[in-house]
N, C-alpha and C. Protein backbone atom coordinates (compact mmCIF):
# COMPACT_ATOMS: atom_id res chain seq x y z
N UNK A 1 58.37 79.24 125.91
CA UNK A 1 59.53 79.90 125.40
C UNK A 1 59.15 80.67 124.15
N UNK A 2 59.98 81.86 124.05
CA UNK A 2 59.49 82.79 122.75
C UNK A 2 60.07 82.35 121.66
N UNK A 3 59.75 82.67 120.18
CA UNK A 3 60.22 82.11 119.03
C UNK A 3 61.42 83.60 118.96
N UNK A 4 62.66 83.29 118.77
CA UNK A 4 63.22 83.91 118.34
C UNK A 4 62.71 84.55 116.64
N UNK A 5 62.61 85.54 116.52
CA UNK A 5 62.50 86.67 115.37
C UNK A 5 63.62 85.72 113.86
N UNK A 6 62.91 85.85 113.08
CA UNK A 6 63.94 84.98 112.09
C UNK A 6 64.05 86.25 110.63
N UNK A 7 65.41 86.78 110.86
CA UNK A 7 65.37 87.83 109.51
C UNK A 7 66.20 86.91 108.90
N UNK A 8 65.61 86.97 107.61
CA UNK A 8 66.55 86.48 106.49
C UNK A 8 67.36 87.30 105.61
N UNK A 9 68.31 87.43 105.61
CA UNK A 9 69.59 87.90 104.83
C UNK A 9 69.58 86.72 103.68
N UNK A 10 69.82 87.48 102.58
CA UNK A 10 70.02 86.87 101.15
C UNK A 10 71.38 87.05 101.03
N UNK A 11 71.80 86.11 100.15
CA UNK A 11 73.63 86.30 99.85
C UNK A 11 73.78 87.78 98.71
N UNK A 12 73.10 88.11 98.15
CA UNK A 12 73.13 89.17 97.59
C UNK A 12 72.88 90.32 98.07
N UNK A 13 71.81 90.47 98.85
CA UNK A 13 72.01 91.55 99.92
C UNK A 13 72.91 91.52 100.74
N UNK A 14 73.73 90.89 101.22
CA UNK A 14 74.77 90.76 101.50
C UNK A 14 75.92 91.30 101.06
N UNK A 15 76.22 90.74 99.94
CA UNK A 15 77.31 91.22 99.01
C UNK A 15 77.09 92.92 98.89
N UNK A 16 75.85 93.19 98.17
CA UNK A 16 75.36 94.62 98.13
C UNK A 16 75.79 95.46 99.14
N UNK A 17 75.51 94.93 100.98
CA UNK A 17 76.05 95.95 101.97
C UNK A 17 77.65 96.04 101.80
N UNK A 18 78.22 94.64 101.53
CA UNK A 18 79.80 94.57 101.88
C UNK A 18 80.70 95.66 100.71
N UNK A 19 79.82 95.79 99.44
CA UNK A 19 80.13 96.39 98.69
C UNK A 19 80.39 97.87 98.77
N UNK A 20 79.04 98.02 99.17
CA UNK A 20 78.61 99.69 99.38
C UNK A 20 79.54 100.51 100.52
N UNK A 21 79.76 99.41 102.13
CA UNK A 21 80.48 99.93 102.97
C UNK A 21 81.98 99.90 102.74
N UNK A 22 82.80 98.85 101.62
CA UNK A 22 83.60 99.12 101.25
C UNK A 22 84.36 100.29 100.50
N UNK A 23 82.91 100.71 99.93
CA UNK A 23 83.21 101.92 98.93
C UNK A 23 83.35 103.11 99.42
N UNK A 24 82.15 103.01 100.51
CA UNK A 24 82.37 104.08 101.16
C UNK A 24 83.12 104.80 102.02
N UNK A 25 84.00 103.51 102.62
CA UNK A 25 84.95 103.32 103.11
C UNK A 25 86.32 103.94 102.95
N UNK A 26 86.25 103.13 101.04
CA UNK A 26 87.36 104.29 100.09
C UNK A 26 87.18 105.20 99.77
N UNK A 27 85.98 106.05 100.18
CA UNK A 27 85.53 107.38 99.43
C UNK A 27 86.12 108.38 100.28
N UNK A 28 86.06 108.06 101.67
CA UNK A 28 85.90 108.80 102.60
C UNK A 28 87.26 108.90 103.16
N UNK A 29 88.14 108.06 102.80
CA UNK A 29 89.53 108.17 103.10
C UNK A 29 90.69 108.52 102.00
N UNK A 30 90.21 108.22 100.77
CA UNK A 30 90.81 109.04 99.26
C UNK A 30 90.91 110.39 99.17
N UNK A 31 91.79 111.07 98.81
CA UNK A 31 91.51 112.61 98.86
C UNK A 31 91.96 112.59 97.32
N UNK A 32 91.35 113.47 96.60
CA UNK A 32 91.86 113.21 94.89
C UNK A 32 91.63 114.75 95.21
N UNK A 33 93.58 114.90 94.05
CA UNK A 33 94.16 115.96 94.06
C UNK A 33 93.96 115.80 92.40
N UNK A 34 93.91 116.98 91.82
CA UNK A 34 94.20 117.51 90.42
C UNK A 34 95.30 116.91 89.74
N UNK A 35 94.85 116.30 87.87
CA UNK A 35 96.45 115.68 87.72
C UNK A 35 96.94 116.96 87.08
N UNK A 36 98.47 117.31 86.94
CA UNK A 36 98.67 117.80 86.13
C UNK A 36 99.35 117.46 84.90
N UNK A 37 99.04 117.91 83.62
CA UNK A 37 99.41 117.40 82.48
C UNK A 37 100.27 118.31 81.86
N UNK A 38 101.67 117.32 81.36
CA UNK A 38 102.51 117.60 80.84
C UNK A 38 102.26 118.82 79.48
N UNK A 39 103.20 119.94 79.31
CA UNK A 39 102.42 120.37 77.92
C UNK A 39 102.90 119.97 76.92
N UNK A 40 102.01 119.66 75.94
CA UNK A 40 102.32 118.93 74.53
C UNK A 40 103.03 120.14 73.46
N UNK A 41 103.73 119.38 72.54
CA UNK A 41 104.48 120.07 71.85
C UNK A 41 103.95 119.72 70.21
N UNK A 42 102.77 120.38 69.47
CA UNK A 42 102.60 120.19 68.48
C UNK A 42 103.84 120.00 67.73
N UNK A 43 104.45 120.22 67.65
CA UNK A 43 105.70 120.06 66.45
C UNK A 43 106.02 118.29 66.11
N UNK A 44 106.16 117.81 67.94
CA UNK A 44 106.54 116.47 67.63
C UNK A 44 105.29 115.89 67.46
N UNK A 45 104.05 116.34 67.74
CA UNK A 45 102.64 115.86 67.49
C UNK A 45 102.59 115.73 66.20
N UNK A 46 101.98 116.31 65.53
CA UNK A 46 102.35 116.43 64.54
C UNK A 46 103.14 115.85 62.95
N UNK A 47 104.64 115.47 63.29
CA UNK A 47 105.74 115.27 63.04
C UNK A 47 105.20 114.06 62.16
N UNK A 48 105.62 113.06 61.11
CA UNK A 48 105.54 112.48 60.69
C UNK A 48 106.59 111.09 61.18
N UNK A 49 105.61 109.84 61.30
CA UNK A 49 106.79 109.14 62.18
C UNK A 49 107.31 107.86 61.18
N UNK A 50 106.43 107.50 59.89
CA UNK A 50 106.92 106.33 59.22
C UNK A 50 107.20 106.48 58.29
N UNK A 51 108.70 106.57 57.95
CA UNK A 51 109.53 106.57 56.59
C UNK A 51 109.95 105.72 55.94
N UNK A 52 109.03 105.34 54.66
CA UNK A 52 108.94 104.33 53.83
C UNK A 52 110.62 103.57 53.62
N UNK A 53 111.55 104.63 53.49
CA UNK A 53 112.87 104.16 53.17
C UNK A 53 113.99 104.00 54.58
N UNK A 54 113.28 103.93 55.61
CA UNK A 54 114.52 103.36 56.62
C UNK A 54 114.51 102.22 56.51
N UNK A 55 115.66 102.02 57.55
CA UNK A 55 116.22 100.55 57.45
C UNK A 55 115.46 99.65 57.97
N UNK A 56 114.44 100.21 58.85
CA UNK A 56 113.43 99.26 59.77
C UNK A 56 112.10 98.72 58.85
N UNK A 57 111.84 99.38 58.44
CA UNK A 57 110.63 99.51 57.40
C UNK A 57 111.39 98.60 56.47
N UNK A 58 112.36 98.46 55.48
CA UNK A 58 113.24 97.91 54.69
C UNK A 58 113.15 96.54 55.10
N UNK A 59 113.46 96.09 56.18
CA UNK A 59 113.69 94.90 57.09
C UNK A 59 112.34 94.29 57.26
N UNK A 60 112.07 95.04 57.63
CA UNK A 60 110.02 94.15 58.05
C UNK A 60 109.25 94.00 56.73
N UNK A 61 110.02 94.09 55.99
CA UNK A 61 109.41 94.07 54.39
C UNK A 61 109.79 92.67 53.66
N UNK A 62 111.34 92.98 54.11
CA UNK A 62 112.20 91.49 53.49
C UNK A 62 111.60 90.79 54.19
N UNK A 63 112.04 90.50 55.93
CA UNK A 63 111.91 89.39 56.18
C UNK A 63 110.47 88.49 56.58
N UNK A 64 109.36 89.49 55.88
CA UNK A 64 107.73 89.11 56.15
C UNK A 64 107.58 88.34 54.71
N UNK A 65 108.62 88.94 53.85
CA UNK A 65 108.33 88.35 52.52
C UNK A 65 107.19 88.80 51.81
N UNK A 66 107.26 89.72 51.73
CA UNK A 66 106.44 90.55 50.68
C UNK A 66 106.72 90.93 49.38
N UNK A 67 106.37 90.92 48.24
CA UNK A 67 107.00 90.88 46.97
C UNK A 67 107.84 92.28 47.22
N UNK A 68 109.08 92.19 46.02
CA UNK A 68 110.08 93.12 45.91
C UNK A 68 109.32 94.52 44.94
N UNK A 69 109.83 95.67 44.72
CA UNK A 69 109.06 96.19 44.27
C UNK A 69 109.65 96.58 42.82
């Protein structure tokens, strides 16, 4: 009787094919379209957003307990 042929597969070569044919898998069926981006409005870019004297700023001051000024 003949010896059957003995290939050894490693668990990492393994993983490596399952990986690769997965990917390729998603490559080949993804179609990537262009994003388009909103246009920005320097003004509110720009704009200054933390005002020492609102009421919010006022509040997170008291109640963190930070000396009075």
């Amino acid at each position: 009787m003949k010896e059957r042929l003995k290939t050894i597969i490693h668990r990492r070569d393994l993983l490596r094919f399952g990986i690769a044919s997965a990917g390729a898998a998603t490559a080949s069926t993804l179609v990537l379209e262009p994003a388009a981006a909103k246009p920005v409005d320097l003004k509110d870019k720009r704009r200054a957003r933390y005002h020492a004297d609102s009421a919010e700023v006022q509040d997170f001051y008291r109640v963190n307990s930070y000396p009075t000024r």
